[in-house]
Each structure stands twice: as structure tokens, then as C-alpha cells.
PDB file of N, CA and C in Angstrom:
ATOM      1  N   UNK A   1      -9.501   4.780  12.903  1.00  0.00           N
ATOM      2  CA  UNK A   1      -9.499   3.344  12.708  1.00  0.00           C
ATOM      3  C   UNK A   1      -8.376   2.969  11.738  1.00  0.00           C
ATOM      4  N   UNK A   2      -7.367   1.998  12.392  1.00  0.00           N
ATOM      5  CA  UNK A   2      -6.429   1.623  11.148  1.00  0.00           C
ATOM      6  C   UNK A   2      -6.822   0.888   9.991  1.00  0.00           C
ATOM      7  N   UNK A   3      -6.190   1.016   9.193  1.00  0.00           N
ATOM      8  CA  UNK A   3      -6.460  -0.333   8.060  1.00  0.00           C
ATOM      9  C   UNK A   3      -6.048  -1.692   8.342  1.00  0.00           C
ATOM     10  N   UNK A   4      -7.202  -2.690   7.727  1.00  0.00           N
ATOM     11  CA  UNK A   4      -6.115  -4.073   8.075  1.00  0.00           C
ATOM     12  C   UNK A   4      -6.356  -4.496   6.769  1.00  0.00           C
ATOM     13  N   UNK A   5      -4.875  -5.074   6.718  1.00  0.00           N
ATOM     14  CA  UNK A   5      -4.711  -5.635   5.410  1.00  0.00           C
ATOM     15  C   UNK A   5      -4.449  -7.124   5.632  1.00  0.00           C
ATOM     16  N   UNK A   6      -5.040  -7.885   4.348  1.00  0.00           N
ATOM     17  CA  UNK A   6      -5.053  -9.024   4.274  1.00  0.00           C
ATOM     18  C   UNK A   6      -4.104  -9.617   2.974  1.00  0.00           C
ATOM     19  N   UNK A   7      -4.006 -10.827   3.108  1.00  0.00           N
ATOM     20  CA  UNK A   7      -3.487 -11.325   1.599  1.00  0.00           C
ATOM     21  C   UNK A   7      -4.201 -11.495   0.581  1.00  0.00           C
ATOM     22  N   UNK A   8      -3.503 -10.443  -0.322  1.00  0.00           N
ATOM     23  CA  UNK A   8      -4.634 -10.576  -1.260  1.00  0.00           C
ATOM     24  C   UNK A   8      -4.414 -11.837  -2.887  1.00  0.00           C
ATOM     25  N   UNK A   9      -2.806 -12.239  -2.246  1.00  0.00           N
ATOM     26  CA  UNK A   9      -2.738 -13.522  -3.495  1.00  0.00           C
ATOM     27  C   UNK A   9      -1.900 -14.456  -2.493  1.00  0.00           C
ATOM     28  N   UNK A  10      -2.302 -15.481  -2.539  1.00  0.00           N
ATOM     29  CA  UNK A  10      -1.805 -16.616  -1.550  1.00  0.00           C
ATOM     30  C   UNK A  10      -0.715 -17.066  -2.222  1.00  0.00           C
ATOM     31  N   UNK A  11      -0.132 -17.287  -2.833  1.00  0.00           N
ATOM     32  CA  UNK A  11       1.714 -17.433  -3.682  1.00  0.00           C
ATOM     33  C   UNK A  11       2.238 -16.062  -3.782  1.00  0.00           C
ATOM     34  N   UNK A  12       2.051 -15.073  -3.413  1.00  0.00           N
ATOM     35  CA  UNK A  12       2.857 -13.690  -3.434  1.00  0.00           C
ATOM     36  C   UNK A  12       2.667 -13.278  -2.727  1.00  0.00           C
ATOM     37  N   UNK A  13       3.727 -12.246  -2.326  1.00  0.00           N
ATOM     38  CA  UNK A  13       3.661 -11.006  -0.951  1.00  0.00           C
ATOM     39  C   UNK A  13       2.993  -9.644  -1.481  1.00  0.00           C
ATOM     40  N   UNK A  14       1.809  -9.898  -1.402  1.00  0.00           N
ATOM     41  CA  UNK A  14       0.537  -8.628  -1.790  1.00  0.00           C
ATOM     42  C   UNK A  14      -0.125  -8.751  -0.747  1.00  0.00           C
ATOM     43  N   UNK A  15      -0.703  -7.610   0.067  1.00  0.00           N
ATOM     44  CA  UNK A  15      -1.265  -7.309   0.946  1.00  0.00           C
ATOM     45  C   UNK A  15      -2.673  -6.184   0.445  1.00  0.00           C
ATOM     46  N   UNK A  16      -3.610  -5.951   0.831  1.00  0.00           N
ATOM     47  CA  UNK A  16      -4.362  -5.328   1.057  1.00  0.00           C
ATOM     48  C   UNK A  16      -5.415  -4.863   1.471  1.00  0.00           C
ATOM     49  N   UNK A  17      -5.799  -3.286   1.674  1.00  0.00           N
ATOM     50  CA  UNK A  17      -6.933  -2.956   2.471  1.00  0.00           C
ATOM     51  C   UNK A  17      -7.741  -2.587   2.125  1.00  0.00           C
ATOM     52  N   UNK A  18      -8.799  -1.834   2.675  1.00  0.00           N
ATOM     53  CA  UNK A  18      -9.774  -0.265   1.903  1.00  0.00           C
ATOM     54  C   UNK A  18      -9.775  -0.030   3.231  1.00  0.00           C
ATOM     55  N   UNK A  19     -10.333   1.835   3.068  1.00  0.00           N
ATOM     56  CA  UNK A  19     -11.201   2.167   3.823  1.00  0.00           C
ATOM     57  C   UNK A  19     -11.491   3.311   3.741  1.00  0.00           C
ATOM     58  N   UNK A  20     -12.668   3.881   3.993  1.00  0.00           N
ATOM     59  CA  UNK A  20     -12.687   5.009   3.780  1.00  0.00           C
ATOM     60  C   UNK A  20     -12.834   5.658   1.736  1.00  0.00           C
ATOM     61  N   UNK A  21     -13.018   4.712   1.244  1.00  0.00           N
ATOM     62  CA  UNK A  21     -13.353   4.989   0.129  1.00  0.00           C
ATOM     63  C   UNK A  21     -12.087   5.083  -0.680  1.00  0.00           C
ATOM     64  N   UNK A  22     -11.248   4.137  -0.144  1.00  0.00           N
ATOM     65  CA  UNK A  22      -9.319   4.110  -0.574  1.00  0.00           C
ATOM     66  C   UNK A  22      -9.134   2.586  -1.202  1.00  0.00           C
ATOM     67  N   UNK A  23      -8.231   2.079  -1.762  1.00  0.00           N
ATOM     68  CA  UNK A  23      -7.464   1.116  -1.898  1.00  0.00           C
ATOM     69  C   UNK A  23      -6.237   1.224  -1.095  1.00  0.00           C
ATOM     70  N   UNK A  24      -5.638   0.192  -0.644  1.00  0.00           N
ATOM     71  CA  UNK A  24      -4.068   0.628  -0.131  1.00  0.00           C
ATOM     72  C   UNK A  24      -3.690  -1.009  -0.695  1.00  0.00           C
ATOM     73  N   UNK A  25      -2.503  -0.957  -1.271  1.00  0.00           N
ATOM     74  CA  UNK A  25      -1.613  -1.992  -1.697  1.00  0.00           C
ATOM     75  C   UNK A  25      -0.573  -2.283  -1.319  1.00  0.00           C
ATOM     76  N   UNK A  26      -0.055  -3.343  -0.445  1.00  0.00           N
ATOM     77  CA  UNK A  26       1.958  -3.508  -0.092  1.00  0.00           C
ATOM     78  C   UNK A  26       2.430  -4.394  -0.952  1.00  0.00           C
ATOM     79  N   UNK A  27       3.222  -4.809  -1.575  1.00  0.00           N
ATOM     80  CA  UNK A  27       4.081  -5.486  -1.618  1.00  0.00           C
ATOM     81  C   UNK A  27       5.238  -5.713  -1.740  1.00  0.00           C
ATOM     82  N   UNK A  28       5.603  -6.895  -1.722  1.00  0.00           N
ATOM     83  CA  UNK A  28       7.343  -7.269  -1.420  1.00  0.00           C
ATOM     84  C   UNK A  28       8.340  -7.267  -2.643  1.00  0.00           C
ATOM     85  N   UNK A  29       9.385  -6.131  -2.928  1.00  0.00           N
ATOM     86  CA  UNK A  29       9.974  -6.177  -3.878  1.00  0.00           C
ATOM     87  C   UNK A  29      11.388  -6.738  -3.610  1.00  0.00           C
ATOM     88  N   UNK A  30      12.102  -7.162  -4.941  1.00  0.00           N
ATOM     89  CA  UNK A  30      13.553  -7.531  -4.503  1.00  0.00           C
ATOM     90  C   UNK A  30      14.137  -7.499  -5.936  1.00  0.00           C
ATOM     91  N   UNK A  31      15.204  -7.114  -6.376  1.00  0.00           N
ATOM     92  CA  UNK A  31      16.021  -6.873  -7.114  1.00  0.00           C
ATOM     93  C   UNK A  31      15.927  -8.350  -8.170  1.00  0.00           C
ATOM     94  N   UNK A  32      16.181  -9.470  -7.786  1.00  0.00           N
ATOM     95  CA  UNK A  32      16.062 -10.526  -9.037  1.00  0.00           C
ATOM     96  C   UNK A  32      15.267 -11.883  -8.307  1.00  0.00           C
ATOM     97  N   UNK A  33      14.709 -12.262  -8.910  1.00  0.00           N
ATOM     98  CA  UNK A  33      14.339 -13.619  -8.102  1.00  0.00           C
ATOM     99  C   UNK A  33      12.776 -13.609  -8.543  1.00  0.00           C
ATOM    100  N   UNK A  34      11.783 -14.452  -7.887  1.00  0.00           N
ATOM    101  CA  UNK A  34      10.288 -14.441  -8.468  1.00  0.00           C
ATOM    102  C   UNK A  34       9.849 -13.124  -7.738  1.00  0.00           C
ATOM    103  N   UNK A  35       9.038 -12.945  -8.315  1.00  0.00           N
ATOM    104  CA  UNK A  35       7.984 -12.094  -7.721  1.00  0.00           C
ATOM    105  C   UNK A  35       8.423 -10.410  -8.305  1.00  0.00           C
ATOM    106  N   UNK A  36       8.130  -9.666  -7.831  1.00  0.00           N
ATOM    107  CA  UNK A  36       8.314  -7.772  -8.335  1.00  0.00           C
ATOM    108  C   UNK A  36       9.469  -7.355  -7.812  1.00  0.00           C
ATOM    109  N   UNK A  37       9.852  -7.259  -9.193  1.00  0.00           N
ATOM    110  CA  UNK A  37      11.488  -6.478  -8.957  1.00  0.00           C
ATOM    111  C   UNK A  37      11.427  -4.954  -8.768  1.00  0.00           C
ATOM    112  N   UNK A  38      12.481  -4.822  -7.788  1.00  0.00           N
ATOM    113  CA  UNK A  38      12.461  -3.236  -7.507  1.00  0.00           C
ATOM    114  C   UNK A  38      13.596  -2.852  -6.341  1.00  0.00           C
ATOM    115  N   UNK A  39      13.765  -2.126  -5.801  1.00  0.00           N
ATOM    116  CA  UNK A  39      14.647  -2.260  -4.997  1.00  0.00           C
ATOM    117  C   UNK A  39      13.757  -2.787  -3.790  1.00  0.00           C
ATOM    118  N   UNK A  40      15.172  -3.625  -3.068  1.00  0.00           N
ATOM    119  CA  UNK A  40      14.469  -4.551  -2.124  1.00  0.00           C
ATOM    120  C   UNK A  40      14.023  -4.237  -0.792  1.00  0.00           C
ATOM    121  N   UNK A  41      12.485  -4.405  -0.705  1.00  0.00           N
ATOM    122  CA  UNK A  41      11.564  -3.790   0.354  1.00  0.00           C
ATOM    123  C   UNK A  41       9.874  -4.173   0.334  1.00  0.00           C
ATOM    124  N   UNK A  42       9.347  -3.069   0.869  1.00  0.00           N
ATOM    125  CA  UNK A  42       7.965  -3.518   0.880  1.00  0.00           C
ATOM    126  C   UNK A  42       7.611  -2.084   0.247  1.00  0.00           C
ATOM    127  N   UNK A  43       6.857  -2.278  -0.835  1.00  0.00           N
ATOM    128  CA  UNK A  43       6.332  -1.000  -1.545  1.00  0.00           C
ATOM    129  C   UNK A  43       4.466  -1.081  -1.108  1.00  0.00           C
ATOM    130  N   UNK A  44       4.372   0.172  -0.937  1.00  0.00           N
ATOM    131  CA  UNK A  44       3.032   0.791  -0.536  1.00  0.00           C
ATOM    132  C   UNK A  44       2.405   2.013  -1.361  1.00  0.00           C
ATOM    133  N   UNK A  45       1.025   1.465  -1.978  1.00  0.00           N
ATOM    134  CA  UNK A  45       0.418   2.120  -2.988  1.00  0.00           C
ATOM    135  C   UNK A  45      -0.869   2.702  -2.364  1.00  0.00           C
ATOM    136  N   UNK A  46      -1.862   3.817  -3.161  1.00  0.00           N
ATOM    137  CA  UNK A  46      -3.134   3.713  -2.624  1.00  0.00           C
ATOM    138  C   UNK A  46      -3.352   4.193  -3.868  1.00  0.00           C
ATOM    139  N   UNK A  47      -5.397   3.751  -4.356  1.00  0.00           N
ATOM    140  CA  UNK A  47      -5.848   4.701  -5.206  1.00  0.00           C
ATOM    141  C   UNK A  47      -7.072   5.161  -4.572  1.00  0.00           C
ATOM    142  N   UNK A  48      -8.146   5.577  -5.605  1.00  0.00           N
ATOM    143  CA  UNK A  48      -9.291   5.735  -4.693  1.00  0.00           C
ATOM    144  C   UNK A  48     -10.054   4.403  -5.342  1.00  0.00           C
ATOM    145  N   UNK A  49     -11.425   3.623  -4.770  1.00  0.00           N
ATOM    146  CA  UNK A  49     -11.706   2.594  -4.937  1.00  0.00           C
ATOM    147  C   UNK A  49     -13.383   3.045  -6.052  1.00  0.00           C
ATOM    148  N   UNK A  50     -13.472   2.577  -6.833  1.00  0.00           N
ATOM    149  CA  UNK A  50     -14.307   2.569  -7.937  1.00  0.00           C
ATOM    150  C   UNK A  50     -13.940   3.659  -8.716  1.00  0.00           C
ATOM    151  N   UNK A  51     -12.594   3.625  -8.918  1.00  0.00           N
ATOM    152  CA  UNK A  51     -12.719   4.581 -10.087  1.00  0.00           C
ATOM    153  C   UNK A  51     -11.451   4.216 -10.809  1.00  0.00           C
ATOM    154  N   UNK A  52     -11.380   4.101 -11.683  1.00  0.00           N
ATOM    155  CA  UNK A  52     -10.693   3.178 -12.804  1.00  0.00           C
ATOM    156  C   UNK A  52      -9.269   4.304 -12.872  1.00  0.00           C
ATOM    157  N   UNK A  53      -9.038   4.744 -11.984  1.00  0.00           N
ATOM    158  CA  UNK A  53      -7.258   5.538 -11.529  1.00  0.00           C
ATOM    159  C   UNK A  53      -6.171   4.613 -12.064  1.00  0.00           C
ATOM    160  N   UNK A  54      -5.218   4.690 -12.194  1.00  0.00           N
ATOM    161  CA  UNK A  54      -3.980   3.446 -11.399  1.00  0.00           C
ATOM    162  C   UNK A  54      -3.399   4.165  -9.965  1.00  0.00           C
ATOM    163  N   UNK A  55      -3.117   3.417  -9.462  1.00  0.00           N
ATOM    164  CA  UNK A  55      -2.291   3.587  -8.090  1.00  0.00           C
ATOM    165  C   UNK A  55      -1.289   4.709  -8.020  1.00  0.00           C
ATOM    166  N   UNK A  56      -1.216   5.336  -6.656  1.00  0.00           N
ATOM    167  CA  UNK A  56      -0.274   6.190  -6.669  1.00  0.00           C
ATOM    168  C   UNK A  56       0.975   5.718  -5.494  1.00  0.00           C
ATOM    169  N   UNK A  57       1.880   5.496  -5.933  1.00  0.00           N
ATOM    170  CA  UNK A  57       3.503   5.397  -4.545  1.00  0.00           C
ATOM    171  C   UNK A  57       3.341   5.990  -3.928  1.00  0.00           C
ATOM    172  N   UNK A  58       3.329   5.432  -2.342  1.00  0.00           N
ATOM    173  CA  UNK A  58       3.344   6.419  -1.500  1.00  0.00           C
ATOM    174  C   UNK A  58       5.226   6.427  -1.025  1.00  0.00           C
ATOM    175  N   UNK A  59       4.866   8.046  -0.267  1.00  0.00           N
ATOM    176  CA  UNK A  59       6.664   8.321  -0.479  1.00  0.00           C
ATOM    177  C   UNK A  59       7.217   7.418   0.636  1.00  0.00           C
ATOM    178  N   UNK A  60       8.932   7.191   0.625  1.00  0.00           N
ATOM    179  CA  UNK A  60       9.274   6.223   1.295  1.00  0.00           C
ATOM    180  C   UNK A  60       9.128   5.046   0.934  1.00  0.00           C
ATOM    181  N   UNK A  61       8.779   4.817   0.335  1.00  0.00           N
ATOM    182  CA  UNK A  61       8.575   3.198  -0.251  1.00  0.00           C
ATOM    183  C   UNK A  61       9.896   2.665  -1.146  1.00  0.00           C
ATOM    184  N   UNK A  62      10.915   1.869  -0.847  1.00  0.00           N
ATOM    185  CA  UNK A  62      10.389   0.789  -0.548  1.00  0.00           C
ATOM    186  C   UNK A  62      10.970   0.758   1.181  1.00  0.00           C
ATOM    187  N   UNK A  63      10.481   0.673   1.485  1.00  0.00           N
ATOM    188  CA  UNK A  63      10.104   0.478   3.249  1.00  0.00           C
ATOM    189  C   UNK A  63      10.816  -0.894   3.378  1.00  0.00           C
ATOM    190  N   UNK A  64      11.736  -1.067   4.800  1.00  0.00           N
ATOM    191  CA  UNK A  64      12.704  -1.763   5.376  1.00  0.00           C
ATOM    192  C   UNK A  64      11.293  -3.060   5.836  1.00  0.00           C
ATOM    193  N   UNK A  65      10.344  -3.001   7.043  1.00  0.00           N
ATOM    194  CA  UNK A  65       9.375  -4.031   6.746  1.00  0.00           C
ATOM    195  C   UNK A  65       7.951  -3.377   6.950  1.00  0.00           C
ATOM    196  N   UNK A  66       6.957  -4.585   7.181  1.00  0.00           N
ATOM    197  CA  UNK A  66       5.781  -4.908   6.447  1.00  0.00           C
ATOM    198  C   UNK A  66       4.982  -2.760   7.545  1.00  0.00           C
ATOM    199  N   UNK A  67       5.488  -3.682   8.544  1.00  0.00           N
ATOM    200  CA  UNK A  67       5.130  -2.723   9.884  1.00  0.00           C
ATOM    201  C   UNK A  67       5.037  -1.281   9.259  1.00  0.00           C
ATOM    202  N   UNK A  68       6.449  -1.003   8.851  1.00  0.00           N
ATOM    203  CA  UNK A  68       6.555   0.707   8.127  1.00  0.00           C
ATOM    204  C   UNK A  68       5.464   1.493   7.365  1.00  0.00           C
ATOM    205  N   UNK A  69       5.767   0.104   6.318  1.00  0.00           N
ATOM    206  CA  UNK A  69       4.716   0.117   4.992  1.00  0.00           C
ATOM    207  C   UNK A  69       3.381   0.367   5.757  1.00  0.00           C
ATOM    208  N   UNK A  70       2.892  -0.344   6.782  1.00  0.00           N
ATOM    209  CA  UNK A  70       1.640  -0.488   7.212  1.00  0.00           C
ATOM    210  C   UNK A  70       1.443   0.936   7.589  1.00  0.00           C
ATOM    211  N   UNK A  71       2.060   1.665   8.574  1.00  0.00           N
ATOM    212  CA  UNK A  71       2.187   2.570   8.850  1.00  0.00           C
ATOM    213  C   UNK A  71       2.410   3.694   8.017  1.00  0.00           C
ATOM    214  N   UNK A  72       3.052   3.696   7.278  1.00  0.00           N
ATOM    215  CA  UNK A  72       2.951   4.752   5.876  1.00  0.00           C
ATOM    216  C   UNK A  72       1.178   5.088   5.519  1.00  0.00           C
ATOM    217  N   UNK A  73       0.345   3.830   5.325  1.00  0.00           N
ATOM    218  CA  UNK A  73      -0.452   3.677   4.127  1.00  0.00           C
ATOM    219  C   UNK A  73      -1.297   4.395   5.384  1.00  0.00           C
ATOM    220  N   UNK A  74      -1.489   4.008   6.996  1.00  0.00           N
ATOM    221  CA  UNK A  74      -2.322   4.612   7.907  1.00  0.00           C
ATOM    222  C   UNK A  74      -2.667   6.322   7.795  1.00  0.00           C
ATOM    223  N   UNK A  75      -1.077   6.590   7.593  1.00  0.00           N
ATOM    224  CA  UNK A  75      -0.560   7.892   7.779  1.00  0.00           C
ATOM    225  C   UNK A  75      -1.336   8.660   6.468  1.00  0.00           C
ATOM    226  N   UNK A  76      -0.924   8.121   5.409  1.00  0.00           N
ATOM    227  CA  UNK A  76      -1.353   8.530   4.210  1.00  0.00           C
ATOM    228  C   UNK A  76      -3.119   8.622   3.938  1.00  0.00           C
ATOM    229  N   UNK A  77      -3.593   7.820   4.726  1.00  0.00           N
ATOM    230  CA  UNK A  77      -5.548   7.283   5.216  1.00  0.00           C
ATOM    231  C   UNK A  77      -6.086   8.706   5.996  1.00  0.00           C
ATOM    232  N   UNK A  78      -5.070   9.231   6.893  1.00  0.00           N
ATOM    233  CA  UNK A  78      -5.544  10.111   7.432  1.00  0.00           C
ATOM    234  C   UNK A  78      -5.313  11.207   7.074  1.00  0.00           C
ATOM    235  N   UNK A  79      -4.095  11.547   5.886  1.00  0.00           N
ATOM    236  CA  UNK A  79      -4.048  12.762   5.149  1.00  0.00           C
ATOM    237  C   UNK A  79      -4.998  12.844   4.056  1.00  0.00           C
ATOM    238  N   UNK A  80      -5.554  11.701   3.416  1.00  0.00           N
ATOM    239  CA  UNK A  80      -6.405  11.936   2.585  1.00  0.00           C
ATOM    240  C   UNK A  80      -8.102  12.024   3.187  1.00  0.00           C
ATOM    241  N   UNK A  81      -7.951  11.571   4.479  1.00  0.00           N
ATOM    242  CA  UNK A  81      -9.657  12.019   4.764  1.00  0.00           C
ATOM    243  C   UNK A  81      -9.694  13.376   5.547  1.00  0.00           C
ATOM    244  N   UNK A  82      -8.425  13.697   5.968  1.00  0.00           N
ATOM    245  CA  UNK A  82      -8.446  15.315   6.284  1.00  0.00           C
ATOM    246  C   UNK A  82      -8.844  16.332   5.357  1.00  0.00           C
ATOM    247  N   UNK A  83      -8.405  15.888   3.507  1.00  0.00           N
ATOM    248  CA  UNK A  83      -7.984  16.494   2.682  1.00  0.00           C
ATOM    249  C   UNK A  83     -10.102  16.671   2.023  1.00  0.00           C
ATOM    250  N   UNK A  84     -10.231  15.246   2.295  1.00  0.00           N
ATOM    251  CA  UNK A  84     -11.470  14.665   1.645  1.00  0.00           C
ATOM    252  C   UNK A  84     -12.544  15.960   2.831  1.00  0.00           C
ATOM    253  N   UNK A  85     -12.400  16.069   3.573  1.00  0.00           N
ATOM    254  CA  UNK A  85     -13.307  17.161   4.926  1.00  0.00           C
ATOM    255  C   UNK A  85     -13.407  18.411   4.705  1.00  0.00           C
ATOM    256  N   UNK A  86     -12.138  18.769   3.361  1.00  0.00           N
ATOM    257  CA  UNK A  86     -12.392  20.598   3.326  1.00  0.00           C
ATOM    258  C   UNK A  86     -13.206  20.578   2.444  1.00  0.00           C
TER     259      UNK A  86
END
């Protein structure tokens, strides 16, 4: 099952999901201007959900668009519930 992510702040490009006992985070970075500076892209995070972690980058980030990112965080959903099975 993929993740779907929603908006999670209606004035910014933040996206996010759960599942599976995950957080996954996107958002839109750009070098100067409002919002999260970084190099310019879509950055994709995950942690695990109730547990007071901070987030980890997933690799490849910052990702060309939303699609990639989306696809990264899927990819990354199914390495960690493979990982979560041994």
C-alpha cells in the first residue's frame, strides 16, 4: 500500500503521511526566498511515529519533483517494514 500524503500546512509546501508505524515528511526547499532554504528541490524525511526521534533524510533528497520524493519515501516504507519482519 503506498503512502498518501496530504498538506500538512496550508501557506507552505509540507506534505505528509504515516503508515505503518512511520512518519514521512516532503518539503519544498529553495536557496533564498520564503519558506526552507536548502538546495532547490523537494526534501523527504521519515521518523518512527510516537517516539520523540527527530527525522532522518532520506538519500537523494533534494529530489527534482514532488513525484520522486513521493517515491523515495514509498521505497524507503518498504525497506523499513522488511527490516521491521526480521
Amino acid at each position: 500500500m503506498s503512502l498518501e500524503f496530504h498538506r500538512a500546512v496550508e501557506d507552505m509546501e509540507i506534505w505528509s503521511a504515516a503508515g505503518d508505524g512511520f512518519s514521512f515528511v516532503v518539503t519544498y526547499e529553495t536557496p533564498a526566498g520564503a519558506g526552507f532554504h536548502g538546495r532547490a528541490g523537494y526534501v523527504a524525511s521519515w521518523r518512527r511515529l510516537y517516539r520523540g526521534n527527530g527525522a532522518i533524510k532520506i538519500g537523494g533528497s533534494a529530489f527534482a519533483t514532488f513525484a520522486d520524493a513521493e517515491r523515495a519515501c514509498n521505497t524507503m516504507l518498504e525497506n523499513l517494514r522488511e527490516l521491521s519482519a526480521k
